[in-house]
Protein backbone atom coordinates (compact mmCIF):
# COMPACT_ATOMS: atom_id res chain seq x y z
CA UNK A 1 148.62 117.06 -20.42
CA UNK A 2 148.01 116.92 -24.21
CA UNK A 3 149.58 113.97 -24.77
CA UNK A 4 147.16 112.56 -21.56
CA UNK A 5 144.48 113.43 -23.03
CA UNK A 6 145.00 111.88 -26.76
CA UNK A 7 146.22 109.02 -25.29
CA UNK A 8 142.81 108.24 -23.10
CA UNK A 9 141.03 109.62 -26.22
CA UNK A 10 143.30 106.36 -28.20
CA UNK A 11 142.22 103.82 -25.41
CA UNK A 12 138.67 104.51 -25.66
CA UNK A 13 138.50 104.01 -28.98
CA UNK A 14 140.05 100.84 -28.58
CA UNK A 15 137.95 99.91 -25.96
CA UNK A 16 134.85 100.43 -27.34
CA UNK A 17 135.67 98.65 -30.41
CA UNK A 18 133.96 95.96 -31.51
CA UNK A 19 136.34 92.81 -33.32
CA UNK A 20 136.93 93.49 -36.64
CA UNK A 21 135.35 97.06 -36.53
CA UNK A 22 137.31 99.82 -38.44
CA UNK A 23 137.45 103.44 -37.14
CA UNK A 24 137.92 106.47 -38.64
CA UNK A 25 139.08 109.67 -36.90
CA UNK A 26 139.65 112.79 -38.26
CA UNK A 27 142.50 114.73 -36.20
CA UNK A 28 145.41 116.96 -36.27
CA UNK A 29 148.74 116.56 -36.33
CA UNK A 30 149.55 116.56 -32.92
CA UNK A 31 146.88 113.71 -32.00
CA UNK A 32 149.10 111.94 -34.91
CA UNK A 33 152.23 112.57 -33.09
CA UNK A 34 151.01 111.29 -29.92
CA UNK A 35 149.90 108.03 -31.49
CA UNK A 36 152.85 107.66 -33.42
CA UNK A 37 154.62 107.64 -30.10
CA UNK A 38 152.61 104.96 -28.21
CA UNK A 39 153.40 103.01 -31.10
CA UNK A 40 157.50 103.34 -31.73
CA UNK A 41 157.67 104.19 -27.89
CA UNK A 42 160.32 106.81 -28.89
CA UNK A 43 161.05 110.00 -26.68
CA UNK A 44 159.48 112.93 -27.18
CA UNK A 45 162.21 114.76 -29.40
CA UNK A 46 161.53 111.87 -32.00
CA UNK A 47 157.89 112.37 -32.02
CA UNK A 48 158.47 116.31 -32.12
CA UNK A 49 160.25 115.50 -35.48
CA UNK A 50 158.01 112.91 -36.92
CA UNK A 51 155.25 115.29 -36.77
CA UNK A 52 156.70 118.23 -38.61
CA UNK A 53 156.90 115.69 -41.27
CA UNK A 54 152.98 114.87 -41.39
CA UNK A 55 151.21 116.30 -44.39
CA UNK A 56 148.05 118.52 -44.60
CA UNK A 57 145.29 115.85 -45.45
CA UNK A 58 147.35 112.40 -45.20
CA UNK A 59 145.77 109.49 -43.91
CA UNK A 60 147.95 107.63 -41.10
CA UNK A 61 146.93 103.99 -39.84
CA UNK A 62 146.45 102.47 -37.10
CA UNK A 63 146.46 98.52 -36.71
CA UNK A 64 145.09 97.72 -32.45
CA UNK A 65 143.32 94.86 -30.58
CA UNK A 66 142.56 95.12 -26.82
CA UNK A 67 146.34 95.40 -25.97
CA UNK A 68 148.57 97.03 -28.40
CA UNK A 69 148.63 99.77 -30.93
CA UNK A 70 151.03 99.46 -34.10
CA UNK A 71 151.37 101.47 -36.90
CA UNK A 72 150.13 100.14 -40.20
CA UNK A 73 150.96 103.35 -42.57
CA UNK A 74 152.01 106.68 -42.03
CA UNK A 75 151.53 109.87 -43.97
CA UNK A 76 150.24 108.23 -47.00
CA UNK A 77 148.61 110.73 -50.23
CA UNK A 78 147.49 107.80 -52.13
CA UNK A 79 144.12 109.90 -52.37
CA UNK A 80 145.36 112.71 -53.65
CA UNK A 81 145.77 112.70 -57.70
CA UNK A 82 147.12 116.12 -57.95
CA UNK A 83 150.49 117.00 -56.62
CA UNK A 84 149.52 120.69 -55.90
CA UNK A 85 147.21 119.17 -53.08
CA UNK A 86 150.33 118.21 -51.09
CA UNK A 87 150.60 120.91 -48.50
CA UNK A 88 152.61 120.91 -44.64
CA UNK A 89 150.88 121.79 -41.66
């Protein structure tokens, strides 16, 4: 149902984007996980793992148009100047 729900969440953004626009959203992991999935289209189990690997804070991006949903970075602390910062969930 969680994964349902993100996933709507996803195509509404989408949707309501206009050409060009970026979007931020500020989530947690398991909204990450879930669009990690739509994008590799990998089983559960892999998404399980991919998101105990998502850091406190990291930015993730996503690249869509009207149709698809690909992943443009993941996990990235390029923000971050101080390694102390870098935390797990």
């Amino acid at each position: 149902e969680f994964s349902k729900r993100v996933s709507a969440g996803l195509r509404r953004i989408v949707e309501s984007a206009g050409r060009g626009q970026s979007i931020a959203a500020f989530t947690s992991v398991g909204a990450i996980t879930v669009g990690l999935q739509l994008c590799l289209q990998c089983p559960d189990r892999t998404a399980f793992d991919l998101g105990w690997r998502v850091r406190n804070a990291s930015i993730t991006e996503f690249l869509f148009s009207r149709d698809r949903l690909t992943m443009e970075s993941f996990n990235s602390l390029a923000h971050l100047d101080d390694p102390a910062l870098v935390t797990f969930r």
